[in-house]
C-alpha atoms as a PDB file:
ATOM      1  CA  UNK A   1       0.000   0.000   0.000  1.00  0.00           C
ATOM      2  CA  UNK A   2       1.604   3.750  -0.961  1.00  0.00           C
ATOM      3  CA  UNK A   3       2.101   5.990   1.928  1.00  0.00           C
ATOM      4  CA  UNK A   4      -0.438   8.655   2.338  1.00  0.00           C
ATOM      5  CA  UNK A   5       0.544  11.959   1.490  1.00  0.00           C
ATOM      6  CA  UNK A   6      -0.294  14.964   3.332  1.00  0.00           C
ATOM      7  CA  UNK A   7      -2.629  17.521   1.713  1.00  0.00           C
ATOM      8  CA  UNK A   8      -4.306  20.817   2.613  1.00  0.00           C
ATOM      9  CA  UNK A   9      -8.165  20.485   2.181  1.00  0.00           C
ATOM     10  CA  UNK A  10     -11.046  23.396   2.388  1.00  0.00           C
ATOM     11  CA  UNK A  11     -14.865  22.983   3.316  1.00  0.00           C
ATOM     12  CA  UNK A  12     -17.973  25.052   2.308  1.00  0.00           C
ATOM     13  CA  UNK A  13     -21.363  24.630   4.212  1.00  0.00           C
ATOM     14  CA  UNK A  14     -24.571  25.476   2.823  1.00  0.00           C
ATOM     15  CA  UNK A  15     -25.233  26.187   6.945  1.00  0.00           C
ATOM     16  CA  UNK A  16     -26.547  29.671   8.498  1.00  0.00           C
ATOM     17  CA  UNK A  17     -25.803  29.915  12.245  1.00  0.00           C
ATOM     18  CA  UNK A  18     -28.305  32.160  13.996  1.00  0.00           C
ATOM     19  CA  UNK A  19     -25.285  33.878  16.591  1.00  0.00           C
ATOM     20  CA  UNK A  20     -21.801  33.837  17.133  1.00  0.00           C
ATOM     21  CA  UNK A  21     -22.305  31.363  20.113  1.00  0.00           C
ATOM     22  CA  UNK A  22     -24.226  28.845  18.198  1.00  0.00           C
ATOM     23  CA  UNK A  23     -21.383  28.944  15.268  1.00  0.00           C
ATOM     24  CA  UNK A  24     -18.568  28.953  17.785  1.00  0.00           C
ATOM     25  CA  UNK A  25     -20.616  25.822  19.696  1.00  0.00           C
ATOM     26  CA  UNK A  26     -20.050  23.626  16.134  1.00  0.00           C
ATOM     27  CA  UNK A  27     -16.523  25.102  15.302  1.00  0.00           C
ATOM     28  CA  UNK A  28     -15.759  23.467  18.840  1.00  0.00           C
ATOM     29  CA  UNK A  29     -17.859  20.025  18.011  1.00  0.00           C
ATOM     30  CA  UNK A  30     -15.649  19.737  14.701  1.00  0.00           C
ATOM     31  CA  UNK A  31     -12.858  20.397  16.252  1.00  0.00           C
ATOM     32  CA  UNK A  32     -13.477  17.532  18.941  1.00  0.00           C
ATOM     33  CA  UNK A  33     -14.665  15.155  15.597  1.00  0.00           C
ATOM     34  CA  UNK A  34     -11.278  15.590  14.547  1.00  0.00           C
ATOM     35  CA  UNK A  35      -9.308  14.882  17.453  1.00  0.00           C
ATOM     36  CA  UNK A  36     -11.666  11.185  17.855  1.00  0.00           C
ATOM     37  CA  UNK A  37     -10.702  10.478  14.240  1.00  0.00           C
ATOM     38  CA  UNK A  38      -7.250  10.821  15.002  1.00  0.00           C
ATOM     39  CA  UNK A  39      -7.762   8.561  17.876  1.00  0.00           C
ATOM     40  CA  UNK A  40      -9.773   6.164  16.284  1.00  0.00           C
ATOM     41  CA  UNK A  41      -7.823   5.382  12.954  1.00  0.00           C
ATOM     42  CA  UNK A  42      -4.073   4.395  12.508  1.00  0.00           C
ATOM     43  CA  UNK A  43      -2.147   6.589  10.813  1.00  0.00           C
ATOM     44  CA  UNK A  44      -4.583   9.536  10.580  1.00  0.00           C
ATOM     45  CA  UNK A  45      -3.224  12.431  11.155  1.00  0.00           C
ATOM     46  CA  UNK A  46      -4.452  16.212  11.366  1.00  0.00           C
ATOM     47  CA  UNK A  47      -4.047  19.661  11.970  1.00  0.00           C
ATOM     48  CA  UNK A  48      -7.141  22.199  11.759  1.00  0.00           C
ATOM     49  CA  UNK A  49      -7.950  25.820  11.352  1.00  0.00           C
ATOM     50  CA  UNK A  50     -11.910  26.316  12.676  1.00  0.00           C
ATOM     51  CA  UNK A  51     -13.464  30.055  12.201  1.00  0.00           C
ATOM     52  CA  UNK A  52     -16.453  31.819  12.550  1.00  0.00           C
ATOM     53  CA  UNK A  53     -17.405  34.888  11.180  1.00  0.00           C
ATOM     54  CA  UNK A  54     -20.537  37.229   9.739  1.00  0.00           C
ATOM     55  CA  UNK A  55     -18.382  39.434   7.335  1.00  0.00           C
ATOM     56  CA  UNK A  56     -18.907  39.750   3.630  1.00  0.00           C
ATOM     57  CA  UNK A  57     -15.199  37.901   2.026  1.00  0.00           C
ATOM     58  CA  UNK A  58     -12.750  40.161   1.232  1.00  0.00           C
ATOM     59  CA  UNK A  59     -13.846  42.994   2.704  1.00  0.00           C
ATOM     60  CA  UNK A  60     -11.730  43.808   6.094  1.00  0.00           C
ATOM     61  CA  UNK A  61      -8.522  43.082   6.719  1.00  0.00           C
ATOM     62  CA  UNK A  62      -6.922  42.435  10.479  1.00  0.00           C
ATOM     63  CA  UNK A  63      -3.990  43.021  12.573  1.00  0.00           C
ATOM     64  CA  UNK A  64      -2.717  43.974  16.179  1.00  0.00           C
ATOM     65  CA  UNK A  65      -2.652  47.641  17.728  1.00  0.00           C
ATOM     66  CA  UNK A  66       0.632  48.904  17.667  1.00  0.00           C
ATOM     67  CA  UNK A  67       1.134  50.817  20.714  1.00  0.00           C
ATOM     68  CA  UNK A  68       4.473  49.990  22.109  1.00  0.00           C
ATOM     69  CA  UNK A  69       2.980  48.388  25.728  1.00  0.00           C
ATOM     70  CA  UNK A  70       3.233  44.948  27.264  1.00  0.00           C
ATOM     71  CA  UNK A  71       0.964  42.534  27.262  1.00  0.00           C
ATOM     72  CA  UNK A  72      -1.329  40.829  24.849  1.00  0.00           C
ATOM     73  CA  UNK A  73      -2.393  43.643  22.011  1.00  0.00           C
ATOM     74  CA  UNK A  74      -5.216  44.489  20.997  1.00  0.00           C
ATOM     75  CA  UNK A  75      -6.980  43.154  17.302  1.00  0.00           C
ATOM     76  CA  UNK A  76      -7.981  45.684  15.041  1.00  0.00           C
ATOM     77  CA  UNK A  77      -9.941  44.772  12.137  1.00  0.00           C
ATOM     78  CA  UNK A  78      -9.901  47.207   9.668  1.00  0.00           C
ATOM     79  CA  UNK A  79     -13.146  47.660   6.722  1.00  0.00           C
ATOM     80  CA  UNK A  80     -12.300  48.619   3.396  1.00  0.00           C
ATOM     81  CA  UNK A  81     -13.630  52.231   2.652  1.00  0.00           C
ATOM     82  CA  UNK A  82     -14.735  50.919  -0.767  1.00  0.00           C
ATOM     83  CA  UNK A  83     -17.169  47.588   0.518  1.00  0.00           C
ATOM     84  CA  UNK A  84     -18.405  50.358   3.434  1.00  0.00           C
ATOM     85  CA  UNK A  85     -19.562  52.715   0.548  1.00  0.00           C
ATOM     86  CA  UNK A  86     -20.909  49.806  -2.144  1.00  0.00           C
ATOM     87  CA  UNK A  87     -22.516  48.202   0.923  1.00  0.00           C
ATOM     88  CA  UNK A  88     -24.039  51.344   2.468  1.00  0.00           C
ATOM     89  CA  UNK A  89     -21.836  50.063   5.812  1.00  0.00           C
ATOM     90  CA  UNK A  90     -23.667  46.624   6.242  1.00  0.00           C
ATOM     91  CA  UNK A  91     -20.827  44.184   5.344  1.00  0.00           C
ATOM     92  CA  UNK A  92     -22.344  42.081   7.836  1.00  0.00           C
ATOM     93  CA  UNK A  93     -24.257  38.423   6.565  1.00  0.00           C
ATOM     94  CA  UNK A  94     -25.003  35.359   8.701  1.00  0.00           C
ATOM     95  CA  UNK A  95     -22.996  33.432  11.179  1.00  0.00           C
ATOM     96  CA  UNK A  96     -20.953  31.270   9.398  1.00  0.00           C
ATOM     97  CA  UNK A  97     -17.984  28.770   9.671  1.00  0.00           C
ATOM     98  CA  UNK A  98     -14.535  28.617   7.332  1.00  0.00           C
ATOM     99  CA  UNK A  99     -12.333  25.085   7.765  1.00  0.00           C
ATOM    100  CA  UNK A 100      -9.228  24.649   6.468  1.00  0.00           C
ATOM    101  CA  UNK A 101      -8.000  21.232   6.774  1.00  0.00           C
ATOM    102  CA  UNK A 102      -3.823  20.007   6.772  1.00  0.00           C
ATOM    103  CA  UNK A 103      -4.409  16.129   6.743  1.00  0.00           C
ATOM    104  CA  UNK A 104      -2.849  12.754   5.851  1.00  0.00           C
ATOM    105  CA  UNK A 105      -4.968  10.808   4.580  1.00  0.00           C
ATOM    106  CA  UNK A 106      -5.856  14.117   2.215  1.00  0.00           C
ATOM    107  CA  UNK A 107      -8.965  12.172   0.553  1.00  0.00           C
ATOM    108  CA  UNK A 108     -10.184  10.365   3.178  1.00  0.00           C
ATOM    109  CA  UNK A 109     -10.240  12.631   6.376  1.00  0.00           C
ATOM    110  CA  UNK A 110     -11.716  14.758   4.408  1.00  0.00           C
ATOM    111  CA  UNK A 111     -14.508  12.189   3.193  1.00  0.00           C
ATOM    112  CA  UNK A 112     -15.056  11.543   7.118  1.00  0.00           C
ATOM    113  CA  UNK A 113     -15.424  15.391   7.834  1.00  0.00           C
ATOM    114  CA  UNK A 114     -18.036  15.764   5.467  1.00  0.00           C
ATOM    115  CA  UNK A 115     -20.390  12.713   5.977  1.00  0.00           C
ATOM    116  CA  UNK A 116     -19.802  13.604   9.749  1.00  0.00           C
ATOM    117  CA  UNK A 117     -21.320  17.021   8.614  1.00  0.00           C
ATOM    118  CA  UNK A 118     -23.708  15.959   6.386  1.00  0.00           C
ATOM    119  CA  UNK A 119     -24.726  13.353   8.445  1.00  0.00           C
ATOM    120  CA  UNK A 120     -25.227  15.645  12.325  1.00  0.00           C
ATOM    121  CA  UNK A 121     -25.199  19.865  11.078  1.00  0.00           C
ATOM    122  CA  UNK A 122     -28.023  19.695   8.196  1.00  0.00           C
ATOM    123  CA  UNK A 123     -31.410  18.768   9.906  1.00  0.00           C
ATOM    124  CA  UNK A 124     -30.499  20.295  13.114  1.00  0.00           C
ATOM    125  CA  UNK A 125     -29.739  23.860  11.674  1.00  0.00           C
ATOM    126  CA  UNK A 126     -31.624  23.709   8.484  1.00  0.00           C
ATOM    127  CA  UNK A 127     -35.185  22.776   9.531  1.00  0.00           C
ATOM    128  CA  UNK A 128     -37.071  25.060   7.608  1.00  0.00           C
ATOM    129  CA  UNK A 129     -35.640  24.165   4.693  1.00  0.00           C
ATOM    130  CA  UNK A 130     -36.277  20.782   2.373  1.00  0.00           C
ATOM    131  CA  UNK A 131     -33.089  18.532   1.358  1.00  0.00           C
ATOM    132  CA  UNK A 132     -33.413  19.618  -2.413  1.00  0.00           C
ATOM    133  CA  UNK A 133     -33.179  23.470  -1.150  1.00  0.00           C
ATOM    134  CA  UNK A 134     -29.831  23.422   0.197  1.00  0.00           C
ATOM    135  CA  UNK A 135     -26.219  21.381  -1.004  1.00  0.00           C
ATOM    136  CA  UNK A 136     -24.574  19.108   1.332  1.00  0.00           C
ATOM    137  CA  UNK A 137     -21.055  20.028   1.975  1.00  0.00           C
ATOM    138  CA  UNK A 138     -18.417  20.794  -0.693  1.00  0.00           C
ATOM    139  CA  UNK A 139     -14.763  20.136   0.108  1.00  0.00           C
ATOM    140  CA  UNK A 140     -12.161  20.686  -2.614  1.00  0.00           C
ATOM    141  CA  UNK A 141      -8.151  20.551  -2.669  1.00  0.00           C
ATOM    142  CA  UNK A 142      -6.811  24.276  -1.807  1.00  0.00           C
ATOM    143  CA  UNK A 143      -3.439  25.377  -1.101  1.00  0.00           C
ATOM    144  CA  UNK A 144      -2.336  27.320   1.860  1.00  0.00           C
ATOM    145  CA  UNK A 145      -2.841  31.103   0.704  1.00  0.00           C
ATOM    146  CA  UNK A 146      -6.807  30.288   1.852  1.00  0.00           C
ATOM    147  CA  UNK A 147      -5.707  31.079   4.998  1.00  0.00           C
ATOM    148  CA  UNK A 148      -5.254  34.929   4.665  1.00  0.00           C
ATOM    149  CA  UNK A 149      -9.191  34.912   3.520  1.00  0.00           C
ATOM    150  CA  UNK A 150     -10.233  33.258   6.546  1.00  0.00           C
ATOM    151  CA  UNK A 151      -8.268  35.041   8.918  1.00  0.00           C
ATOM    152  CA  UNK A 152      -9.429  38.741   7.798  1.00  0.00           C
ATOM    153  CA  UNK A 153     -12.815  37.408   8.193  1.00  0.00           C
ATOM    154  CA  UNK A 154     -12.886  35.493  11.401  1.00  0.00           C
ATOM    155  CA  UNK A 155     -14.608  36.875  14.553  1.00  0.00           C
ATOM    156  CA  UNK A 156     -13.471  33.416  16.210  1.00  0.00           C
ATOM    157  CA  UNK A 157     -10.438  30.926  15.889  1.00  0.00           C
ATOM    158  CA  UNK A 158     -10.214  27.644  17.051  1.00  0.00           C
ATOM    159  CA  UNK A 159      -6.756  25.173  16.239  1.00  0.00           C
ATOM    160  CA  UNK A 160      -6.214  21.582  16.689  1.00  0.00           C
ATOM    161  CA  UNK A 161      -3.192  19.714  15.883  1.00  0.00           C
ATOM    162  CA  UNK A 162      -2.833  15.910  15.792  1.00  0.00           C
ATOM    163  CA  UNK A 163       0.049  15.372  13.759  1.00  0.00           C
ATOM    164  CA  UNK A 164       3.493  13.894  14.961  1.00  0.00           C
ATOM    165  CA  UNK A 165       6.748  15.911  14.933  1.00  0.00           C
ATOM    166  CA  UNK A 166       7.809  13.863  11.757  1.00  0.00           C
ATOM    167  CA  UNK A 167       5.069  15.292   9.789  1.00  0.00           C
ATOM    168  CA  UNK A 168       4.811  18.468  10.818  1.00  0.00           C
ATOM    169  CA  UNK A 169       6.826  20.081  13.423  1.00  0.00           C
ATOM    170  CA  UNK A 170       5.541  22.250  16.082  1.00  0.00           C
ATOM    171  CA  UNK A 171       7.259  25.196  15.214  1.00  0.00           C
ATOM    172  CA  UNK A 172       5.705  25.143  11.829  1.00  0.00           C
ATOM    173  CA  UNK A 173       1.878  24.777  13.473  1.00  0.00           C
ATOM    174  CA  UNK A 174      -1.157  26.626  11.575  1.00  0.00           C
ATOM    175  CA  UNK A 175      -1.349  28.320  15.272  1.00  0.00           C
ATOM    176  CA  UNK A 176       2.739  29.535  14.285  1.00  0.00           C
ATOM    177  CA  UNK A 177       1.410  30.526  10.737  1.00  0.00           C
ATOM    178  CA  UNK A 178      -1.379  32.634  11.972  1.00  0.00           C
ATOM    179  CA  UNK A 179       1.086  34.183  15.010  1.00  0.00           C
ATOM    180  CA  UNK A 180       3.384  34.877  12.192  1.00  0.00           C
ATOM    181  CA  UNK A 181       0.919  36.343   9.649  1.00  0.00           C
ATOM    182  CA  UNK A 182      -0.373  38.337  12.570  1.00  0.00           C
ATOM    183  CA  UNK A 183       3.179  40.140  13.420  1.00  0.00           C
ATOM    184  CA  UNK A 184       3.553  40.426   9.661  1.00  0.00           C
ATOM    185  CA  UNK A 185       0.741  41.931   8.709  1.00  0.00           C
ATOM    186  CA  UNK A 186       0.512  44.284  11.828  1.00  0.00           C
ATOM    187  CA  UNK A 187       4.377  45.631  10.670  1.00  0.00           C
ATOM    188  CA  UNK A 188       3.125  46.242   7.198  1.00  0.00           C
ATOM    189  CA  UNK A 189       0.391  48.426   8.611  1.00  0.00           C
ATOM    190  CA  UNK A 190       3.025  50.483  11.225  1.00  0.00           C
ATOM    191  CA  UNK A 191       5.897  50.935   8.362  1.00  0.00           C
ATOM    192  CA  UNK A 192       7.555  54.078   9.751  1.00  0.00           C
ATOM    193  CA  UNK A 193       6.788  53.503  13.291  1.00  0.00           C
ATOM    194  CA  UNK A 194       8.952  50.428  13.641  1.00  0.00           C
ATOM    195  CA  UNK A 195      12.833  49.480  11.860  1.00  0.00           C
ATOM    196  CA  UNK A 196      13.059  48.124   8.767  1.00  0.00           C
ATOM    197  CA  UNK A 197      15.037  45.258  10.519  1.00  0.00           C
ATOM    198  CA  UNK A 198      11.995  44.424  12.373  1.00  0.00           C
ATOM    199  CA  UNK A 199       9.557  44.268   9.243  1.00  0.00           C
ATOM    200  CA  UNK A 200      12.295  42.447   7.189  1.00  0.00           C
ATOM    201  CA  UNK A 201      12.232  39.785  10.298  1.00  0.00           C
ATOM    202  CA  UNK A 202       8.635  39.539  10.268  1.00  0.00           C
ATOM    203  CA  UNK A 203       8.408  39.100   6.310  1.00  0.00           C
ATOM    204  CA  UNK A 204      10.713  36.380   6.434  1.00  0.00           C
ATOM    205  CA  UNK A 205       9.724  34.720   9.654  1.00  0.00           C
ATOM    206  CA  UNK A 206       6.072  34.155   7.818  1.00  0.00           C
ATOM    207  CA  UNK A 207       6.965  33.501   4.507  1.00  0.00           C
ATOM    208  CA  UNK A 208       9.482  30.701   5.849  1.00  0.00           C
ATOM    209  CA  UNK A 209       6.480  29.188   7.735  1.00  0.00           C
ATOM    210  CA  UNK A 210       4.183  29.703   4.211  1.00  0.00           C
ATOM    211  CA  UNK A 211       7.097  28.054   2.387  1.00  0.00           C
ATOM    212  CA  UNK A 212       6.435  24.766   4.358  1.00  0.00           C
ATOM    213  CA  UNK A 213       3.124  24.660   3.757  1.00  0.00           C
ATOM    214  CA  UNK A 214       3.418  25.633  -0.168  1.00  0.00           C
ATOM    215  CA  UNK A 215       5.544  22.442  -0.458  1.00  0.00           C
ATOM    216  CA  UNK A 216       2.959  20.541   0.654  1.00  0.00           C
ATOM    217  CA  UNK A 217       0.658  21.274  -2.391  1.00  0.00           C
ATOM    218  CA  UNK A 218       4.046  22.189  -4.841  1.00  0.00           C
ATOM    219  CA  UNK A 219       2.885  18.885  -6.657  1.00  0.00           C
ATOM    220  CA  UNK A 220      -1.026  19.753  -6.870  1.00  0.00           C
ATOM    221  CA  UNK A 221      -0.246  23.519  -7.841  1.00  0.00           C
ATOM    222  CA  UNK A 222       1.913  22.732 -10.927  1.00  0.00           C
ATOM    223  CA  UNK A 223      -0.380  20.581 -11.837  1.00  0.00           C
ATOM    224  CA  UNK A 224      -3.390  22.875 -11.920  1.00  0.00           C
ATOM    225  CA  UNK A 225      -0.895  25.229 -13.697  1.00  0.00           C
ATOM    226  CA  UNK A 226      -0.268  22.845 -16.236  1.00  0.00           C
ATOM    227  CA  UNK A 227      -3.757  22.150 -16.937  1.00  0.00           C
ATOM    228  CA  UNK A 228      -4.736  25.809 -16.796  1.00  0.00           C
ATOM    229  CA  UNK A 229      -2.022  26.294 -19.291  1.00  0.00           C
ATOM    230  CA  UNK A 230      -2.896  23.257 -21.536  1.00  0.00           C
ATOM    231  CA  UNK A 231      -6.882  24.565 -21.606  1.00  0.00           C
ATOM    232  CA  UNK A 232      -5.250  28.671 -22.007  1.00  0.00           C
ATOM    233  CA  UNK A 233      -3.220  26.875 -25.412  1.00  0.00           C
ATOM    234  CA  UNK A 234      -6.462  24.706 -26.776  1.00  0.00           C
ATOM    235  CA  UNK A 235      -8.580  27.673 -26.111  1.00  0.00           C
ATOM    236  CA  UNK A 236      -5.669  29.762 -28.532  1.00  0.00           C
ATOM    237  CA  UNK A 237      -5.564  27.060 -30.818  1.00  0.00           C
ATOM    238  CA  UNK A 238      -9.613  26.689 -31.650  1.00  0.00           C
ATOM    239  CA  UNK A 239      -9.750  30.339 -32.093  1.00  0.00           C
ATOM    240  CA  UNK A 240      -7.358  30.658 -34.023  1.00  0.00           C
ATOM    241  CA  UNK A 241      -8.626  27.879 -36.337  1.00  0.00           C
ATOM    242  CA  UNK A 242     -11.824  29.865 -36.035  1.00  0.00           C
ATOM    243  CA  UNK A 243     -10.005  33.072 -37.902  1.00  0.00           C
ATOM    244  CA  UNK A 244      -8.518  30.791 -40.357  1.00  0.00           C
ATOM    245  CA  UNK A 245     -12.124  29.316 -41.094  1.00  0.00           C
ATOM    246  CA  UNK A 246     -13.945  32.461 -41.265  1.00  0.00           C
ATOM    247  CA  UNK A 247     -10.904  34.051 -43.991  1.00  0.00           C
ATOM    248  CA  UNK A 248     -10.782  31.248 -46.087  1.00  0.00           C
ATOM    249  CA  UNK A 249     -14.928  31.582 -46.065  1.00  0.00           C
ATOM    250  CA  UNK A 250     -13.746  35.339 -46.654  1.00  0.00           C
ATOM    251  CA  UNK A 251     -11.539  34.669 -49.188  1.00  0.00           C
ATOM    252  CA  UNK A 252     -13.931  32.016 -50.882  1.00  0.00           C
ATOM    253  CA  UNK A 253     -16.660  34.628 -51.355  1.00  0.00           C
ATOM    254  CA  UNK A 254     -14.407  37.669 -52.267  1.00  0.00           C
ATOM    255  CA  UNK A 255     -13.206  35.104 -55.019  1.00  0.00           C
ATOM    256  CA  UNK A 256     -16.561  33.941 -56.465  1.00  0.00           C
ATOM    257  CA  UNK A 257     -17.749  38.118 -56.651  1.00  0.00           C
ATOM    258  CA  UNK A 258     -14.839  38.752 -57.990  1.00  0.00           C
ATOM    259  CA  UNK A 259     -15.248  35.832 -60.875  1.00  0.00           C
ATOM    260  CA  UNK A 260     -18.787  37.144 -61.287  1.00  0.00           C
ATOM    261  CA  UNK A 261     -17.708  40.122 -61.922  1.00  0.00           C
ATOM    262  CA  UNK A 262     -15.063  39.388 -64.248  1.00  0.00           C
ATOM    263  CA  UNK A 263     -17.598  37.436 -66.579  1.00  0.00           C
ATOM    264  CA  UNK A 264     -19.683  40.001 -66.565  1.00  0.00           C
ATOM    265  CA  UNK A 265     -17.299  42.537 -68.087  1.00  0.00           C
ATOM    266  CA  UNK A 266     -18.687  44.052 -71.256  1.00  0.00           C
ATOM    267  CA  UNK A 267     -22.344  43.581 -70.299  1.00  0.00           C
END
C-alpha cells in the first residue's frame, strides 16, 4: 500500500448559524470530531484551522494595535472604505464557519469530515428548509494562501493539531502561521513607526512558515498550472482555427464576386 501523502483540504457549508455562540458551539464540536478520528484510525493524522465569522469575504482586513505596551495587544480589524460605501456600511451576513483542513490521509479525512457534517449539522440547523433546497457540503483541494481569507474574516479561531513531529513540526503549526501572519501583517500596517530590521524579520519569519506549507501542495499547484495552461493553449488554438475558417470563407466569397464580376465585363 503507498504511503499517504499529506494535503491541505477546504470545506464550504450550505449552513446559516443564527449567533456567534451557536457557530462557535459547532466550530468546537468539529474540532473535537477531529481529534476522535485521530484517535480512532491508525495513521490519521491532522491539523485544523476552525473560524467563525458574519463578514462579507474580502472585505476587512486584520492586525494587532501597535502601541508599544506589554501585554497581549489588541486586534484591530480594519473595513475597506470601498465595501463600506458599495454596501451602504452593512458588510455584515449570517454566522458562518470557514475550515481549512492540513491532513494525511488528504482524501479520506476529508470524506469523514463531510459525511460527519452531512450526516449531524443539516437537519439540526436547516429545519425550515427541504433537502433539495440546500447542497450538502463541498470540500475541494486548496493550497495554503486560503488562509489569509479566513483570517481577515474570522470573529473566532479555534486550532487543533494531531500530527506527529515527523510530519509536521511544532514550530511550523497553523497556530505559528497565523502568530506569524499576525506580526507580519501588523508591521506592514506600522511601516515608519517600527525598523526596517523588524519588518524584514517579520516578512521572512512568515513567509518561511508559508514556504512549508506551499511544499505541501508544490505537486497539486503545478499541476493545476499545467492544466490551466494546456486549456489557455487549446482555447488559442480553436480560435485561431476559427479566424482561419472564417478568412478562407472570406476569401472564398471575395473570389466567387470577384469571378462574377469578371464574366460580366462588357455587359
Amino acid at each position: 500500500m503507498s504511503k499517504s501523502k499529506l494535503g491541505i483540504s477546504s470545506f464550504d457549508l450550505d449552513i446559516k448559524f443564527k449567533d456567534r455562540d451557536e457557530a462557535y458551539r459547532y466550530a468546537k464540536r468539529l474540532k473535537e470530531f477531529i481529534r476522535y478520528t485521530c484517535n480512532k484510525y491508525e495513521n490519521y493524522e491532522a491539523q485544523a484551522i476552525i473560524c467563525t465569522s458574519n463578514i462579507k469575504g474580502n472585505t476587512s482586513i486584520v492586525y494587532y494595535e501597535h502601541n508599544g505596551k506589554k501585554g497581549r495587544p489588541r486586534k484591530i480589524k480594519e473595513y475597506s472604505p470601498f465595501d463600506l460605501k458599495y454596501y451602504n456600511g452593512n458588510l455584515e451576513v449570517n454566522w458562518h464557519i470557514h475550515i481549512l483542513l492540513v491532513s494525511k490521509p488528504v482524501y479520506a479525512f476529508r470524506e469523514k469530515i463531510k459525511a460527519y457534517i452531512d450526516k449531524n449539522w443539516y437537519d439540526k440547523l436547516n429545519n425550515t428548509k427541504k433537502d433539495k433546497e440546500y447542497k450538502k457540503t463541498y470540500k475541494k483541494n486548496t493550497n495554503i494562501k486560503k488562509i489569509e481569507y479566513f483570517i481577515d474574516q474570522a470573529e473566532d479561531i479555534l486550532f487543533c493539531n494531531y500530527c506527529t513531529e515527523d510530519t509536521i513540526p511544532k514550530e511550523y503549526s497553523l497556530k505559528k502561521l497565523y502568530n506569524a501572519f499576525m506580526k507580519m501583517r501588523t508591521a506592514k500596517r506600522n511601516i515608519g513607526k517600527i525598523s526596517n530590521k523588524k519588518l524584514l524579520k517579520a516578512d521572512d519569519d512568515y513567509y518561511k512558515l508559508m514556504e512549508f506549507y506551499w511544499n505541501i501542495t508544490k505537486e497539486q499547484n503545478n499541476k493545476y498550472a499545467n492544466d490551466f495552461m494546456r486549456k489557455v493553449k487549446q482555447e488559442k488554438i480553436n480560435n485561431n482555427y476559427d479566424i482561419l475558417v472564417k478568412s478562407n470563407k472570406v476569401q472564398e466569397n471575395l473570389s466567387i464576386r470577384n469571378r462574377i464580376f469578371d464574366e460580366n465585363i462588357g455587359f
